[in-house]
C-alpha atoms as a PDB file:
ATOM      1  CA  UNK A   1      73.604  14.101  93.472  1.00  0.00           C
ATOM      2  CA  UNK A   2      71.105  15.754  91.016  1.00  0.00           C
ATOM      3  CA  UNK A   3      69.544  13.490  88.520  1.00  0.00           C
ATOM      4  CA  UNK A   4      68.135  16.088  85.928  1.00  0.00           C
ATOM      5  CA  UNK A   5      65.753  15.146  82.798  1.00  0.00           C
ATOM      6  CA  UNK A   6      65.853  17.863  79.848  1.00  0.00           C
ATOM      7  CA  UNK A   7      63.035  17.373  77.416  1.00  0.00           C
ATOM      8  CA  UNK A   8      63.434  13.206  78.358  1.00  0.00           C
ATOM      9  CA  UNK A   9      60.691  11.793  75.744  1.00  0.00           C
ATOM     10  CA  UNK A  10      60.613   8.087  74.798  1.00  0.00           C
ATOM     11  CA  UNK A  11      58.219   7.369  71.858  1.00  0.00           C
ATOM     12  CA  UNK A  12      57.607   4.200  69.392  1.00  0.00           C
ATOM     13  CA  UNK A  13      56.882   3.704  66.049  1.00  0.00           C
ATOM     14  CA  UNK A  14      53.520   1.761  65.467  1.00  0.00           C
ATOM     15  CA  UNK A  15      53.967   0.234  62.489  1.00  0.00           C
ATOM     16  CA  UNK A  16      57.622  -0.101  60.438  1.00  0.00           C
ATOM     17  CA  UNK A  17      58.024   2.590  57.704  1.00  0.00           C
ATOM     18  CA  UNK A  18      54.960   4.675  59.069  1.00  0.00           C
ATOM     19  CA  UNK A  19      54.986   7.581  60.813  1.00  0.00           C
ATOM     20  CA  UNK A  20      52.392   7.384  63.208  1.00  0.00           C
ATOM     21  CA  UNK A  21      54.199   7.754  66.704  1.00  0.00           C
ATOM     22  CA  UNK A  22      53.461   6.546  70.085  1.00  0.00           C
ATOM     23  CA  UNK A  23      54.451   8.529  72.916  1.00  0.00           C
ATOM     24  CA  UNK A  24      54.848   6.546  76.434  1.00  0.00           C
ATOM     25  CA  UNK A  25      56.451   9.890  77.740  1.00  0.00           C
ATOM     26  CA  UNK A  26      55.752  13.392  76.645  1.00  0.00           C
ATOM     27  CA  UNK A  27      59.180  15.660  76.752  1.00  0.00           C
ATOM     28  CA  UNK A  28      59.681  16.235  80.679  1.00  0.00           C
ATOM     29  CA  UNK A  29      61.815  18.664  82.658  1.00  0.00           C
ATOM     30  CA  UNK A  30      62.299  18.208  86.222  1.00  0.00           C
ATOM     31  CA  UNK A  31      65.033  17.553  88.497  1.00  0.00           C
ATOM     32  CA  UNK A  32      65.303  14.832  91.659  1.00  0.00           C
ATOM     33  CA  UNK A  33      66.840  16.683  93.759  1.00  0.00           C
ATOM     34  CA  UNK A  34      68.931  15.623  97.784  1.00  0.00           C
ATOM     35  CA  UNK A  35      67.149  15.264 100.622  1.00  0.00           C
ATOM     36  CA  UNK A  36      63.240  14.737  98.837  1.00  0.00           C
ATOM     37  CA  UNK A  37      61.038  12.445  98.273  1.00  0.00           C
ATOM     38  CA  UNK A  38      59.371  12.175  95.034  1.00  0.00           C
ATOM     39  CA  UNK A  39      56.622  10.962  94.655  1.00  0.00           C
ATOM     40  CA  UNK A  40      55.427  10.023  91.051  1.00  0.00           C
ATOM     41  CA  UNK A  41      51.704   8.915  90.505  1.00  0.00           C
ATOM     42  CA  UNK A  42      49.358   7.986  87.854  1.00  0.00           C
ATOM     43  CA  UNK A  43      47.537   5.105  86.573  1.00  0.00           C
ATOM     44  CA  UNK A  44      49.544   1.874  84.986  1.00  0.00           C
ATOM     45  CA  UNK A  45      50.165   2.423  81.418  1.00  0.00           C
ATOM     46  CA  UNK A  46      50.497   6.054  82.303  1.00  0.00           C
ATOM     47  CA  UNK A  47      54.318   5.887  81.696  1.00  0.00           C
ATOM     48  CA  UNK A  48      55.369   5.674  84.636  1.00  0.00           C
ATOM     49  CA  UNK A  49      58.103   2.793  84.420  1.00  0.00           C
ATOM     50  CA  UNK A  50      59.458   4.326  81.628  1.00  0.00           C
ATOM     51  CA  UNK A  51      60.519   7.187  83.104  1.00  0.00           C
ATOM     52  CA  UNK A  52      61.809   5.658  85.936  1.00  0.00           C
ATOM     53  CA  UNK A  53      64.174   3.573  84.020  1.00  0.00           C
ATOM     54  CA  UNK A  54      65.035   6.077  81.347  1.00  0.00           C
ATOM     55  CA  UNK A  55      65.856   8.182  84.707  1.00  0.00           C
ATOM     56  CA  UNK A  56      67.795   5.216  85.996  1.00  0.00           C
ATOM     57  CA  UNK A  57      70.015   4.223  82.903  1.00  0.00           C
ATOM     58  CA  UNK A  58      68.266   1.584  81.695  1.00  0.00           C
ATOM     59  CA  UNK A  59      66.229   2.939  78.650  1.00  0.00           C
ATOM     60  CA  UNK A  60      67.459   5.077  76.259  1.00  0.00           C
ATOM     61  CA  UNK A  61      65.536   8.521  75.320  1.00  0.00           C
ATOM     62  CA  UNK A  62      64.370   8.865  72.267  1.00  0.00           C
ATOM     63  CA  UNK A  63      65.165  12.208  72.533  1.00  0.00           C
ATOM     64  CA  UNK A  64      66.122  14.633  75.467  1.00  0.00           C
ATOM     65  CA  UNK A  65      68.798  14.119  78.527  1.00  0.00           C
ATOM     66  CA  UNK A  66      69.114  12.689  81.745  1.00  0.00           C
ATOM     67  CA  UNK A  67      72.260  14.380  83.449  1.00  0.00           C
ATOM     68  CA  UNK A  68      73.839  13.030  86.613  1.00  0.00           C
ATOM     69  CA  UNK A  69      75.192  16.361  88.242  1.00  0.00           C
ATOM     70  CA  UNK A  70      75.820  17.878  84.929  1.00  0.00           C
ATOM     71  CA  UNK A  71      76.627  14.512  83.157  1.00  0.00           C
ATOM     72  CA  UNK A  72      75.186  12.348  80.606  1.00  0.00           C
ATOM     73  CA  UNK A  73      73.819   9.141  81.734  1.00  0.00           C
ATOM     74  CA  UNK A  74      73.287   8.199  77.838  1.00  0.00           C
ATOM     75  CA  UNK A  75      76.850   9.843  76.928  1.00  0.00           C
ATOM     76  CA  UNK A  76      78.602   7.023  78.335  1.00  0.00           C
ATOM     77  CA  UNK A  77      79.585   3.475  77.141  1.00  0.00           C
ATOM     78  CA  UNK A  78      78.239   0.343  78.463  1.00  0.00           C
ATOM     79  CA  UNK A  79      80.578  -0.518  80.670  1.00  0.00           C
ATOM     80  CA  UNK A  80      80.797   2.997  82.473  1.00  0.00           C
ATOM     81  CA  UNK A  81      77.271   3.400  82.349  1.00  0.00           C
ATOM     82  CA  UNK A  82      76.680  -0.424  84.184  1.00  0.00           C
ATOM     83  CA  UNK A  83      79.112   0.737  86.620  1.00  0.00           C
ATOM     84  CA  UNK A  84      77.969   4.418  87.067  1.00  0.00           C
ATOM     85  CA  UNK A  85      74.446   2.933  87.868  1.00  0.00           C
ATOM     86  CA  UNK A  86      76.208   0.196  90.849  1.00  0.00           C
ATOM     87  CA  UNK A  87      77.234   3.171  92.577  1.00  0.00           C
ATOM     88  CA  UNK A  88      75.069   5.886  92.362  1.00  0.00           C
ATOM     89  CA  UNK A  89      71.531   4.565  91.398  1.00  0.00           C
ATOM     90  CA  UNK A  90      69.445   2.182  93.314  1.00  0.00           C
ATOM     91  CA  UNK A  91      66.716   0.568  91.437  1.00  0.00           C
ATOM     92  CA  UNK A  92      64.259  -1.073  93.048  1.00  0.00           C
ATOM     93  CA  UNK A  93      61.955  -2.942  90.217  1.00  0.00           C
ATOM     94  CA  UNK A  94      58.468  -3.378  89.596  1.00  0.00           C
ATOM     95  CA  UNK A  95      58.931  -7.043  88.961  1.00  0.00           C
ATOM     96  CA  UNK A  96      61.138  -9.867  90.826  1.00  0.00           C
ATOM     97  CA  UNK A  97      65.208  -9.470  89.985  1.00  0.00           C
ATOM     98  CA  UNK A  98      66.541 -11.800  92.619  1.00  0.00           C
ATOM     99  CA  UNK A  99      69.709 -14.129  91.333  1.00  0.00           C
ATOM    100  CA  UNK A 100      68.119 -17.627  91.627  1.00  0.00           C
ATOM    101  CA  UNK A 101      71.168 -19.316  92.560  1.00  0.00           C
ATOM    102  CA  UNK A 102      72.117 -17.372  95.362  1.00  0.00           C
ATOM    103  CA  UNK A 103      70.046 -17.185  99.099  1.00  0.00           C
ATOM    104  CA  UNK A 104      68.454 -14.090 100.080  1.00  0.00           C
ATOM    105  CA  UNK A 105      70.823 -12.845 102.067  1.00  0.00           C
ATOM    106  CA  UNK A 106      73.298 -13.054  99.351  1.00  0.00           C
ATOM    107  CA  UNK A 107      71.119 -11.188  96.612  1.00  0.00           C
ATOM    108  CA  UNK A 108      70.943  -8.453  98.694  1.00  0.00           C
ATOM    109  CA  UNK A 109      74.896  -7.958  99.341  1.00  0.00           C
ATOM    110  CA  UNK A 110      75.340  -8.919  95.122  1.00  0.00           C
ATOM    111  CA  UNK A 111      75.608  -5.382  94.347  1.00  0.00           C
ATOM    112  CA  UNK A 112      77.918  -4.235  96.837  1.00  0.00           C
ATOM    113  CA  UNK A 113      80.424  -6.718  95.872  1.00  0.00           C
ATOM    114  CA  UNK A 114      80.164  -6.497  92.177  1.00  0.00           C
ATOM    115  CA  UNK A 115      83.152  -3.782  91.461  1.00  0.00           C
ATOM    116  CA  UNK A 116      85.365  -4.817  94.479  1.00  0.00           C
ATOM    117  CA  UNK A 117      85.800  -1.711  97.179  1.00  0.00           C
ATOM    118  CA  UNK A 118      84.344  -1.649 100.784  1.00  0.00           C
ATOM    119  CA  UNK A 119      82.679  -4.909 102.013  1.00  0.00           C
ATOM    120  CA  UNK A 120      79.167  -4.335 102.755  1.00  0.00           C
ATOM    121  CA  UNK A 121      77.907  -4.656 106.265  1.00  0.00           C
ATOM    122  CA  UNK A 122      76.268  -7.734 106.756  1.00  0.00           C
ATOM    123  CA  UNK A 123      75.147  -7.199 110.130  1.00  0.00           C
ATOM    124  CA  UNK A 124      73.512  -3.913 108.620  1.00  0.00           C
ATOM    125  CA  UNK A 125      71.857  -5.865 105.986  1.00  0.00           C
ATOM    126  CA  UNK A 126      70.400  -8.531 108.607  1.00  0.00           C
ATOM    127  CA  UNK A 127      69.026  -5.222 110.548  1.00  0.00           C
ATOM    128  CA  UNK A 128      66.866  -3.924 107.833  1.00  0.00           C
ATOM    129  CA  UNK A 129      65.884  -7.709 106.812  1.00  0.00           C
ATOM    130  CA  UNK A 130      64.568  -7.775 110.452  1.00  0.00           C
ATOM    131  CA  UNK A 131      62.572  -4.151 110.230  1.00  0.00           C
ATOM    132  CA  UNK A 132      61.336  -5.518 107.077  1.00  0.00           C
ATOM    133  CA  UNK A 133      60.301  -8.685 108.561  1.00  0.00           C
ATOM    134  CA  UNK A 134      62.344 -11.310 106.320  1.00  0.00           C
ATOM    135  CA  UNK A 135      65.439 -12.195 108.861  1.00  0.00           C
ATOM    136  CA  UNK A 136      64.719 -15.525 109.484  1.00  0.00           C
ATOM    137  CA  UNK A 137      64.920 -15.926 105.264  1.00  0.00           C
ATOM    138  CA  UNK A 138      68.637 -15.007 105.102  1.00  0.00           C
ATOM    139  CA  UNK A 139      69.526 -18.446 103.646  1.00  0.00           C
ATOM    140  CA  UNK A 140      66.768 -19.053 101.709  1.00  0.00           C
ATOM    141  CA  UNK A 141      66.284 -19.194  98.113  1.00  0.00           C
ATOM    142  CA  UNK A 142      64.271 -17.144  96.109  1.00  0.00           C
ATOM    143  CA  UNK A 143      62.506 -19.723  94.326  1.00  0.00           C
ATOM    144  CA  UNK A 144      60.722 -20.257  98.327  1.00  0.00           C
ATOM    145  CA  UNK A 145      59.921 -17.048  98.378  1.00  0.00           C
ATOM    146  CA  UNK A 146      56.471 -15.227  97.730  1.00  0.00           C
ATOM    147  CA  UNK A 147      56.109 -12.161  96.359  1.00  0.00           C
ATOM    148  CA  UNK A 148      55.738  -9.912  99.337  1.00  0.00           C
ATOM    149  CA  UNK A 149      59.400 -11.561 100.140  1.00  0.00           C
ATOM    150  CA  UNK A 150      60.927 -11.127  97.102  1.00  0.00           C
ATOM    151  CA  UNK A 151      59.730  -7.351  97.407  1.00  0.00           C
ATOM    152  CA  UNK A 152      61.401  -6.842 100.300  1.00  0.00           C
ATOM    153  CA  UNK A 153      63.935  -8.443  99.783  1.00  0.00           C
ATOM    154  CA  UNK A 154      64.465  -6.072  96.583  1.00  0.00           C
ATOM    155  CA  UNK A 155      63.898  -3.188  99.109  1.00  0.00           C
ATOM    156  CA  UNK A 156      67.014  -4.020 101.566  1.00  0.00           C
ATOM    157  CA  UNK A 157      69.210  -4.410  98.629  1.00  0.00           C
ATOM    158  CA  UNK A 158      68.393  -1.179  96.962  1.00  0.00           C
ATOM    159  CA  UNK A 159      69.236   0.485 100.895  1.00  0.00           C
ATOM    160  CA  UNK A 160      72.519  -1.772 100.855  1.00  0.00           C
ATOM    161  CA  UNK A 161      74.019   0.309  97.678  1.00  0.00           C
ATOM    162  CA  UNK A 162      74.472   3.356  99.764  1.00  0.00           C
ATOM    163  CA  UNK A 163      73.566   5.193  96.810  1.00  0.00           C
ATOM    164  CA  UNK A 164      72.993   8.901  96.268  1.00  0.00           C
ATOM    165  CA  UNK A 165      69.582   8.091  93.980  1.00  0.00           C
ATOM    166  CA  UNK A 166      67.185   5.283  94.873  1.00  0.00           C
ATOM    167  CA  UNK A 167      64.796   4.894  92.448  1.00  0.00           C
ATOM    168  CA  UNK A 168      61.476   2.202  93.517  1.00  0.00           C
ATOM    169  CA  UNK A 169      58.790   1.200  91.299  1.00  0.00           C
ATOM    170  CA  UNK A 170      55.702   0.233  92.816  1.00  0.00           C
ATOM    171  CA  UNK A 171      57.862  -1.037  95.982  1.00  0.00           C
ATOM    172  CA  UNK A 172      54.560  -2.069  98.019  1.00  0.00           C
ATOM    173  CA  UNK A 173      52.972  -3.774  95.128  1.00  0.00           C
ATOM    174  CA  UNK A 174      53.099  -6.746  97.322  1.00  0.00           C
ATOM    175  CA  UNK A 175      52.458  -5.584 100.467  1.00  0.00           C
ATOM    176  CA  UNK A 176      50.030  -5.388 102.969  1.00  0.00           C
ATOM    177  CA  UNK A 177      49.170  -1.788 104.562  1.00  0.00           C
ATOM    178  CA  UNK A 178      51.336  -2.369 107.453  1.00  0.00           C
ATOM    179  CA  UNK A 179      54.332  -3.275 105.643  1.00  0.00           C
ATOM    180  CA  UNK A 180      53.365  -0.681 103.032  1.00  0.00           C
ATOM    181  CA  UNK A 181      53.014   2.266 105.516  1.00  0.00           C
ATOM    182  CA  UNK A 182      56.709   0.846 106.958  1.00  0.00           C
ATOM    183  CA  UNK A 183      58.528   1.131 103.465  1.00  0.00           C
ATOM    184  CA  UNK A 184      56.607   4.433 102.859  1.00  0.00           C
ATOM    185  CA  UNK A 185      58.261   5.665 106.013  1.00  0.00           C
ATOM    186  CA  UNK A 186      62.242   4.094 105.220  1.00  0.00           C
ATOM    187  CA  UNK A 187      61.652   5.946 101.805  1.00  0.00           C
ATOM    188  CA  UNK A 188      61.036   9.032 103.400  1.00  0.00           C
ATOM    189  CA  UNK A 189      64.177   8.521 105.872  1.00  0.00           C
ATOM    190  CA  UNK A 190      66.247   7.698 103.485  1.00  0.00           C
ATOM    191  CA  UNK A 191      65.422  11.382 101.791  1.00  0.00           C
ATOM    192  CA  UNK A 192      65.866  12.875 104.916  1.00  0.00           C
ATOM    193  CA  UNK A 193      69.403  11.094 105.479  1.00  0.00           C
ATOM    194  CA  UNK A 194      70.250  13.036 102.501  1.00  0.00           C
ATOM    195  CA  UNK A 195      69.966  10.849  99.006  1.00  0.00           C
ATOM    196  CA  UNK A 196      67.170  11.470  96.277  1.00  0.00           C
ATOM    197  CA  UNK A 197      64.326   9.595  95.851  1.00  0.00           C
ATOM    198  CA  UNK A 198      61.915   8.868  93.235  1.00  0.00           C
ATOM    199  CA  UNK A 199      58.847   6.320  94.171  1.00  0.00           C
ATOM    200  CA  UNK A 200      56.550   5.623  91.566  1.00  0.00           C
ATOM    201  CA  UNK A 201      53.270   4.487  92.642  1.00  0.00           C
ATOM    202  CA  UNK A 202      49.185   4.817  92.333  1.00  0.00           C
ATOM    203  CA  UNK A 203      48.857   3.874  96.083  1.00  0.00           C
ATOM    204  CA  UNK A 204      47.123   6.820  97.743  1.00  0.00           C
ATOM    205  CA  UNK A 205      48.735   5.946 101.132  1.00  0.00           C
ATOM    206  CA  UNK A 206      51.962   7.403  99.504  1.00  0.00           C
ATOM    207  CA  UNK A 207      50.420  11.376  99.476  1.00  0.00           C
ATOM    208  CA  UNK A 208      51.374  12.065 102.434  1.00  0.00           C
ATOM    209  CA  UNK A 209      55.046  11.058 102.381  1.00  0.00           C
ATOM    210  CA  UNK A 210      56.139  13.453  99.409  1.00  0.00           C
ATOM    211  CA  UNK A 211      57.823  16.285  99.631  1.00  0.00           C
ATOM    212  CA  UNK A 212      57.353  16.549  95.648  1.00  0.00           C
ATOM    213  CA  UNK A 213      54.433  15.350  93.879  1.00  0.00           C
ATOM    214  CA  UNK A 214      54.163  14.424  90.644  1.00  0.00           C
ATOM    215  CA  UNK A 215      51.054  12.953  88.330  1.00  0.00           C
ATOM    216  CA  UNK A 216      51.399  11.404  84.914  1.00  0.00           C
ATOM    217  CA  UNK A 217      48.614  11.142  82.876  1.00  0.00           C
ATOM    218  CA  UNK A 218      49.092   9.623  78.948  1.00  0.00           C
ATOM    219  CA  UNK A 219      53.192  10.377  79.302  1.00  0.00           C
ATOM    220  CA  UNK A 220      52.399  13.767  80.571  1.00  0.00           C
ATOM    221  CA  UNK A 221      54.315  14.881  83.465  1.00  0.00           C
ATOM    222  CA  UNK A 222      52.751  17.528  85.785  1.00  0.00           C
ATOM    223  CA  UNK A 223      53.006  18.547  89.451  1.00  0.00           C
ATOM    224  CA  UNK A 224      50.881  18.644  91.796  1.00  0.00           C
ATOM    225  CA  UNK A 225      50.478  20.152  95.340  1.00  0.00           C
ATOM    226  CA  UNK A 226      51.583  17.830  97.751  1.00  0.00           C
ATOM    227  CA  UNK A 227      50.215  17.373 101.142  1.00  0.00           C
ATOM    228  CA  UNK A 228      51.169  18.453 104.509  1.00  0.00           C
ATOM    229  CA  UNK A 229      51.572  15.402 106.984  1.00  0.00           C
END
């Protein structure tokens, strides 16, 4: 699947009545396309996050598209929209998003089960919880968890959608350069398996892993040149 922005913007109003306008994204064109990774840099407050979500379905444009293979992520109701998202967008967040009620293990099959369908793969799920290092966590609670953990644990759920998109903000935020270097590399197999991939990051480590790279400066999009590796 193609997710496509057309002249995407999202500004603010600074002060009610007024017309003095801030823009956290400039109008941007550019498509995610199969089988890349993306990689989106700049520095925080850049706009960044906004993009990513207003590319995910979570944040309306203020003006501008977002198209799905030809359709309108913003043309859709609620309900279609929440449900579009479960099955073909993977979001893994800047912040923590875990259900605090429910163990690890059962965050990350929460999306899988939320619309009924196939039953996700637990034994999968335990795999990548042990290449991510948080196995022996299945049946713990988040509220035990540090942040590294809940990161990861953010990270195997986002792979358990089987989604065509997968969409990670600041995923090694967290993380130490070993783990760090490890999810840089299941990004970059997950474009090669095929889906589309955005990561949005300032880590410098992540250069080499694009196959498109992109810089944001002041809600500017540009591209850049990226690296061989």
């Amino acid at each position: 699947m193609e997710l496509r922005a057309e002249e995407c913007e999202k500004r603010y109003l600074r002060s009610a009545g007024g017309r003095n306008w801030f823009y956290a994204v400039q109008p941007a064109n550019f498509a995610l396309k199969e089988g890349l990774l993306t990689v989106l840099m700049g520095r925080s407050g850049s706009g960044k996050t906004t993009l990513l979500q207003m590319l995910a379905g979570l944040l309306p444009p203020s003006g501008g598209k977002v198209l799905a293979d030809g359709r309108n992520l913003y043309g859709m109701n609620d309900r279609e929209l929440s449900r579009f998202r479960n099955g073909h967008i993977a979001v893994i967040p800047q912040g923590h998003s875990a259900v605090a009620s429910l163990t690890v293990l059962q965050n990350i099959l929460l999306p899988r089960t939320l619309y009924g369908g196939e039953a996700p793969d637990e034994e999968e799920a335990r795999t990548l919880m042990e290449r991510l290092g948080i196995a022996q966590l299945a049946d713990v609670y988040p509220s035990e968890l540090s942040g590294g953990e809940l990161r990861r644990m953010a990270i195997v759920r986002a792979f358990m959608q089987k989604t065509e998109v997968l969409l990670a903000d600041e995923p090694t935020g967290d993380l130490d350069d070993e783990n760090s270097l490890l999810v840089l590399a299941m990004l970059k197999e997950c474009a090669a398996e095929g889906k589309a991939v955005l990561l949005v990051t300032h880590e410098n480590m992540a250069h080499g892993f694009a196959d498109v790279l992109l810089d944001m400066n002041a809600g500017m999009l540009s591209e850049q040149q990226a690296q061989e590796r």
